[in-house]
PDB file of N, CA and C in Angstrom:
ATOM      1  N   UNK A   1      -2.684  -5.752   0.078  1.00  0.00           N
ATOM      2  CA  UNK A   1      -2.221  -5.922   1.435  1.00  0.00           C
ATOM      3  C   UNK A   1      -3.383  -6.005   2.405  1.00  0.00           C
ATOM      4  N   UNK A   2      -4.508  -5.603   2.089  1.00  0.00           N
ATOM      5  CA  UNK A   2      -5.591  -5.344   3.416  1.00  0.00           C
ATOM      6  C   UNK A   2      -6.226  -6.825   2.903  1.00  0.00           C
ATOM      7  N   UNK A   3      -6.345  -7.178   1.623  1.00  0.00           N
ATOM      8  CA  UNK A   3      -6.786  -8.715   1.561  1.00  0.00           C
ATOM      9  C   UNK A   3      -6.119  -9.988   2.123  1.00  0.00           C
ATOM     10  N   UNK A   4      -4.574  -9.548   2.484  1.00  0.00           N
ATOM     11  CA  UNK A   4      -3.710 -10.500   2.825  1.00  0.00           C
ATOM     12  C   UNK A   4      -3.730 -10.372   4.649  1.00  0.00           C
ATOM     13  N   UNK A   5      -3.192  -8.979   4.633  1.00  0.00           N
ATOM     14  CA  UNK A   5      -2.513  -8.872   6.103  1.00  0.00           C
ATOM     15  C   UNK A   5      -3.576  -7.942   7.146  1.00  0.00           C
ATOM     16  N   UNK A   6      -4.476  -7.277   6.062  1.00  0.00           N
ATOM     17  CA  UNK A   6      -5.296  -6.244   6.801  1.00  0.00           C
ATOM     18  C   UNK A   6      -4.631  -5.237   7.172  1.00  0.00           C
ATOM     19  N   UNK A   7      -3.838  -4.217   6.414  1.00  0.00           N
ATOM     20  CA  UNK A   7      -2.839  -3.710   6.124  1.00  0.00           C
ATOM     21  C   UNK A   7      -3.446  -2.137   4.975  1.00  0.00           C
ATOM     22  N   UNK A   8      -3.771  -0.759   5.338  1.00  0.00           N
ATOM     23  CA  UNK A   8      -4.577   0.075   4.954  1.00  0.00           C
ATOM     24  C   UNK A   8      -3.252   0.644   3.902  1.00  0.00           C
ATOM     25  N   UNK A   9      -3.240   0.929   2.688  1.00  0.00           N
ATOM     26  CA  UNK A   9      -2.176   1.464   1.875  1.00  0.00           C
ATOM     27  C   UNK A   9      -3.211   2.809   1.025  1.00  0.00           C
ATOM     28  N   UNK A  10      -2.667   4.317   1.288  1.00  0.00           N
ATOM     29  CA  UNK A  10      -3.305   5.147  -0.056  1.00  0.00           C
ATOM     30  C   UNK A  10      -2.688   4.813  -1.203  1.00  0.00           C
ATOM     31  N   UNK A  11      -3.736   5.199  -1.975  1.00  0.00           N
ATOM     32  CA  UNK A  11      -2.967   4.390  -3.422  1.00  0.00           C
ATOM     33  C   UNK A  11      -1.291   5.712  -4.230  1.00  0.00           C
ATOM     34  N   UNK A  12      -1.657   6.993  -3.349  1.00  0.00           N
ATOM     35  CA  UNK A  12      -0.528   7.674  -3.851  1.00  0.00           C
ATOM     36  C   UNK A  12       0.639   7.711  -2.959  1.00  0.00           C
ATOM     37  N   UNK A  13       1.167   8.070  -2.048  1.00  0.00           N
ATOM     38  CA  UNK A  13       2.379   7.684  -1.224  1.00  0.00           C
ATOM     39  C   UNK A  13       2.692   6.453  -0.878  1.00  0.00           C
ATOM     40  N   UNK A  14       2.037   5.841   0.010  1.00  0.00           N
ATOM     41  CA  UNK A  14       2.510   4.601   0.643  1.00  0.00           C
ATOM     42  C   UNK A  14       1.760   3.616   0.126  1.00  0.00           C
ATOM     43  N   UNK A  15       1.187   3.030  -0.795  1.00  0.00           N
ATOM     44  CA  UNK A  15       1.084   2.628  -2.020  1.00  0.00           C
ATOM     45  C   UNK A  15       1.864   2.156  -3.064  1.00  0.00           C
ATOM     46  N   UNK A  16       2.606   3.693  -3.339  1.00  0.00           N
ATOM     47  CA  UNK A  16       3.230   3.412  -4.515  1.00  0.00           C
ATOM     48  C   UNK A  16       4.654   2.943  -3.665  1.00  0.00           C
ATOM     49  N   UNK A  17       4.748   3.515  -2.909  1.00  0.00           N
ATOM     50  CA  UNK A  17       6.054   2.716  -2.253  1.00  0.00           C
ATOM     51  C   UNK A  17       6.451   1.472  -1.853  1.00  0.00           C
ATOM     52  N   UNK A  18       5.146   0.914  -1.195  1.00  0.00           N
ATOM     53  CA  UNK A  18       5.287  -0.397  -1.087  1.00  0.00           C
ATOM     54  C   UNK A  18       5.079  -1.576  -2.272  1.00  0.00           C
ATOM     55  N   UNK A  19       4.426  -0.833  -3.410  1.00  0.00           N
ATOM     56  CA  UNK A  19       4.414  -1.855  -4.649  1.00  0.00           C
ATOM     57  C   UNK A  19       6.032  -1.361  -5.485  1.00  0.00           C
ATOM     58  N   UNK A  20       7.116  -0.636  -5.190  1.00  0.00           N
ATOM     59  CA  UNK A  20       8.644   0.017  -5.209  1.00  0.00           C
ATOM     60  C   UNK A  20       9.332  -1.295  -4.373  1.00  0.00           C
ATOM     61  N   UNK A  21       8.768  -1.763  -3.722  1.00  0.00           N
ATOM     62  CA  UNK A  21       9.312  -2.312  -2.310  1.00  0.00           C
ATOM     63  C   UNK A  21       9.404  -3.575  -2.958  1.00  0.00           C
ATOM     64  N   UNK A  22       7.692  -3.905  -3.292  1.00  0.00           N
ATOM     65  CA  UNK A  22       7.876  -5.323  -4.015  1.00  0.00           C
ATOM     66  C   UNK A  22       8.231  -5.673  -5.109  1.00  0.00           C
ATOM     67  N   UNK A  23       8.197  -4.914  -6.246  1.00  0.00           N
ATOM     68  CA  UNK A  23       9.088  -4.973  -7.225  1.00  0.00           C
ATOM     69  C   UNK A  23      10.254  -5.040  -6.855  1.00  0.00           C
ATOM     70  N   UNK A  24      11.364  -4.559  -6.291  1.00  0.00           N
ATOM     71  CA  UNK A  24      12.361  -4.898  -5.662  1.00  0.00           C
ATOM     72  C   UNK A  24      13.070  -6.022  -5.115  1.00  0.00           C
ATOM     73  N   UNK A  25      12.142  -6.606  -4.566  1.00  0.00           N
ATOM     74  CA  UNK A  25      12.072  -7.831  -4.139  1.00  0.00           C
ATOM     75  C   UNK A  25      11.921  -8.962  -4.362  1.00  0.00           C
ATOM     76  N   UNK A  26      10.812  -8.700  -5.481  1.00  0.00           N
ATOM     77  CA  UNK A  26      10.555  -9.795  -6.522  1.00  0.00           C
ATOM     78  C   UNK A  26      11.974  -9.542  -7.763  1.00  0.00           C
ATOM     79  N   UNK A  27      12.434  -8.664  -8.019  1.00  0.00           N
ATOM     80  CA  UNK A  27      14.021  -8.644  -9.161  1.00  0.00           C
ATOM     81  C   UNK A  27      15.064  -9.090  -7.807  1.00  0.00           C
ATOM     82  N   UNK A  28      14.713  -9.568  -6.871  1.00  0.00           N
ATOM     83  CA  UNK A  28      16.133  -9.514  -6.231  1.00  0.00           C
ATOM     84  C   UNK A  28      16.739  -9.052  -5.590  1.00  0.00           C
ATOM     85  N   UNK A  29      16.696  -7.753  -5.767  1.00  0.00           N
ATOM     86  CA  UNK A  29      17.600  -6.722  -5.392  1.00  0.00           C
ATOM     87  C   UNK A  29      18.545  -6.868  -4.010  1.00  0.00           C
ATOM     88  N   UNK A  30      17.954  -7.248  -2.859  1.00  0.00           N
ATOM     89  CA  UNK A  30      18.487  -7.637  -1.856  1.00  0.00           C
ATOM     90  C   UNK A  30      18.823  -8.804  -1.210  1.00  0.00           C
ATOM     91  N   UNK A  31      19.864  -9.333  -0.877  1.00  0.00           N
ATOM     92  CA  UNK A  31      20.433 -10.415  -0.411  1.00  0.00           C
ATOM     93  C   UNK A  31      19.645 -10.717   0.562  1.00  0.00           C
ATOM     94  N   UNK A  32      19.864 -12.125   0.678  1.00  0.00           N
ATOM     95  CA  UNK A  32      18.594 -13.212   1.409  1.00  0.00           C
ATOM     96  C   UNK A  32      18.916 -12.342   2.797  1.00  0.00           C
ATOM     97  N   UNK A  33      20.318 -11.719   3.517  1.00  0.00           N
ATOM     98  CA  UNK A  33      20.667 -11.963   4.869  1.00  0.00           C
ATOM     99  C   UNK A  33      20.518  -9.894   5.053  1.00  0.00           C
ATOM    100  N   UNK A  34      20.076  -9.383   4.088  1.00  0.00           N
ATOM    101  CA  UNK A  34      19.402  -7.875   4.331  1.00  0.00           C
ATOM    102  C   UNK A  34      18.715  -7.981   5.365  1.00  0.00           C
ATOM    103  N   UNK A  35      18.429  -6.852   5.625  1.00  0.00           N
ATOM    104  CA  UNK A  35      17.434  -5.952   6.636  1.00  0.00           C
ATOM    105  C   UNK A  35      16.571  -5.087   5.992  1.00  0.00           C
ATOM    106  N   UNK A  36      15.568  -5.534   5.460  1.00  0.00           N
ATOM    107  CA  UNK A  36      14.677  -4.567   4.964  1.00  0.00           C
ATOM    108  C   UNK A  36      13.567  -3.762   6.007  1.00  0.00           C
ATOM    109  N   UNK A  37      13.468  -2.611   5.479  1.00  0.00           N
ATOM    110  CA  UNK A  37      12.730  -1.622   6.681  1.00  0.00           C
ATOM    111  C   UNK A  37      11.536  -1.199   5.872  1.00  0.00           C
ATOM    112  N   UNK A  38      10.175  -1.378   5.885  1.00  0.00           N
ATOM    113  CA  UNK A  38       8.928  -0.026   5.410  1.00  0.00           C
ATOM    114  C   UNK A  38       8.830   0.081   6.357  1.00  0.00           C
ATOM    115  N   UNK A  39       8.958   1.547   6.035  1.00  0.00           N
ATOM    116  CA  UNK A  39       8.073   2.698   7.642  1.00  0.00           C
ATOM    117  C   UNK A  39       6.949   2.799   6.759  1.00  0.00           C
ATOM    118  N   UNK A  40       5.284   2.717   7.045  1.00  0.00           N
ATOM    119  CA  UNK A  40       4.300   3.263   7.007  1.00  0.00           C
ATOM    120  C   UNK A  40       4.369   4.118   8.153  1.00  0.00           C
ATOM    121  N   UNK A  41       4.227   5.491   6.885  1.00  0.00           N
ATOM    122  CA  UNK A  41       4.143   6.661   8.001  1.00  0.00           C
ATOM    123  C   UNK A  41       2.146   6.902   8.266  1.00  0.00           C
ATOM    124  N   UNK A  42       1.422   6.358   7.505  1.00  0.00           N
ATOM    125  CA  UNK A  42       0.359   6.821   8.093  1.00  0.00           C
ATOM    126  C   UNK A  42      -0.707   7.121   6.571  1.00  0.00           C
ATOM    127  N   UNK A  43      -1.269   7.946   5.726  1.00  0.00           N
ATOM    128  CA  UNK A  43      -1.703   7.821   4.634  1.00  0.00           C
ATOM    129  C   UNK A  43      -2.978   7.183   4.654  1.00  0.00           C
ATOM    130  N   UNK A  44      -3.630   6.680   5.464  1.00  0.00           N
ATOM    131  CA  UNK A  44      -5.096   6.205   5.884  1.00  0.00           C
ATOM    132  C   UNK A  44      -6.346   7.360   5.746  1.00  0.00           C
ATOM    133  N   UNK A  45      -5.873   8.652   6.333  1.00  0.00           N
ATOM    134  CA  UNK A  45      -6.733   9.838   6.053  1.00  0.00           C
ATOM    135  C   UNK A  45      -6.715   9.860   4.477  1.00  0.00           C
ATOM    136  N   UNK A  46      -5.816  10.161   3.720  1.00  0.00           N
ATOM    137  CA  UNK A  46      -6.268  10.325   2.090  1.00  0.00           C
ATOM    138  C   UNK A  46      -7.164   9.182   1.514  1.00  0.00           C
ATOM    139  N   UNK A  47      -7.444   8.524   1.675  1.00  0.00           N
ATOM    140  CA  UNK A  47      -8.106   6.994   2.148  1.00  0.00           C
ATOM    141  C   UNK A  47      -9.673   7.379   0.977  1.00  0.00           C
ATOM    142  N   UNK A  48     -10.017   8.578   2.472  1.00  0.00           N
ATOM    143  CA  UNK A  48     -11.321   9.627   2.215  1.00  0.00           C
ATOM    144  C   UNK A  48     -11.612   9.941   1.133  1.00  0.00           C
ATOM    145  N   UNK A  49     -10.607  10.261   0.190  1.00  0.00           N
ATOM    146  CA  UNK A  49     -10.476  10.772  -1.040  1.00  0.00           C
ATOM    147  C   UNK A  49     -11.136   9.929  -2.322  1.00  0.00           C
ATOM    148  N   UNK A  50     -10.703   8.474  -2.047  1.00  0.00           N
ATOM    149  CA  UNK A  50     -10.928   7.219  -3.144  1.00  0.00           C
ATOM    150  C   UNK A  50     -12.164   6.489  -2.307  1.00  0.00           C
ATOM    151  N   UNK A  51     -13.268   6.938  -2.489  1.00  0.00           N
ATOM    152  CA  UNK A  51     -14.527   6.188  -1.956  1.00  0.00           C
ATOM    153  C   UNK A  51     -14.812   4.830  -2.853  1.00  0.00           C
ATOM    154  N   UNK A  52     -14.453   5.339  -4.519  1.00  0.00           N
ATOM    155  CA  UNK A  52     -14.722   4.172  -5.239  1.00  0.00           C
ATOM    156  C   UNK A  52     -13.826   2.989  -4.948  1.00  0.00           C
ATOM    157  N   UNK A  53     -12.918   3.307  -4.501  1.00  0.00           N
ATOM    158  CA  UNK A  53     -11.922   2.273  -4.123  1.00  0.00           C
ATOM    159  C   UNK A  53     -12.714   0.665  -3.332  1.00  0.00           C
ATOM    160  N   UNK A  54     -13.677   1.451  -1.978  1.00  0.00           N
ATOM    161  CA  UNK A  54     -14.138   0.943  -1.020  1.00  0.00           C
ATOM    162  C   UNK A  54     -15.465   0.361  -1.684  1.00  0.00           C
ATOM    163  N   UNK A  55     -15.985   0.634  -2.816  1.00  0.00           N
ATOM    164  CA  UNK A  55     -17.443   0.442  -3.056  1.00  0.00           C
ATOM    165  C   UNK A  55     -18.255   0.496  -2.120  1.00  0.00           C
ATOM    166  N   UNK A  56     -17.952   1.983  -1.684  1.00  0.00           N
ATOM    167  CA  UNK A  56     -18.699   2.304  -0.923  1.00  0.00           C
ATOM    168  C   UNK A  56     -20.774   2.480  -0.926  1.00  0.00           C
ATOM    169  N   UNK A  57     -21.471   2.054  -0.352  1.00  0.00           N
ATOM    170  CA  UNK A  57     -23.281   2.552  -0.737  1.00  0.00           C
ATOM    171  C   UNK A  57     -23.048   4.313  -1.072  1.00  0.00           C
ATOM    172  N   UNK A  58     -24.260   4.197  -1.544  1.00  0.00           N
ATOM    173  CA  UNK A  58     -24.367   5.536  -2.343  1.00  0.00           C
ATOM    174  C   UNK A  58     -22.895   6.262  -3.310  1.00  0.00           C
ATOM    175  N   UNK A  59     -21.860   5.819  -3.250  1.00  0.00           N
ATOM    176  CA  UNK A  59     -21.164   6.239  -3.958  1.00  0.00           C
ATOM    177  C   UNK A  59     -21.621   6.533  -5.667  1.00  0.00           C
ATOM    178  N   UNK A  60     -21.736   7.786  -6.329  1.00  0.00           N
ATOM    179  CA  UNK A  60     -21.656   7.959  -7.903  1.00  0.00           C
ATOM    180  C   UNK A  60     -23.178   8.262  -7.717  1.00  0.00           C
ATOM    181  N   UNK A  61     -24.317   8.022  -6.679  1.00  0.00           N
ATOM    182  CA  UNK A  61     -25.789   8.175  -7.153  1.00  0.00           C
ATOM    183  C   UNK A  61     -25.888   9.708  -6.923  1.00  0.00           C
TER     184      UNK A  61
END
């Protein structure tokens, strides 16, 4: 999502929810004329946690 939309996801809550979301979506599940809702509640602070994620400098030295 941050490669597409620029869009910050932690990889454990809102993450796993929104790849829930797209699986969903991609089987179907909801009719063309739904209302689909993600709330991102926020999950950017745990972010901190996965430095390797970011390849971050100095990370692992």
């Amino acid at each position: 999502m941050f490669r597409l939309e620029g869009l910050l996801f932690d990889p454990i809550y809102s993450g796993k929810d929104l790849q829930g979301l797209i699986d969903q979506t991609r089987k179907v599940t909801f009719d063309v004329m739904d209302n689909v809702v993600f709330l991102h509640t926020g999950g950017s602070a745990a972010l901190f946690g996965y430095p390797e994620i970011f390849d971050l400098p100095g990370y692992g030295q």
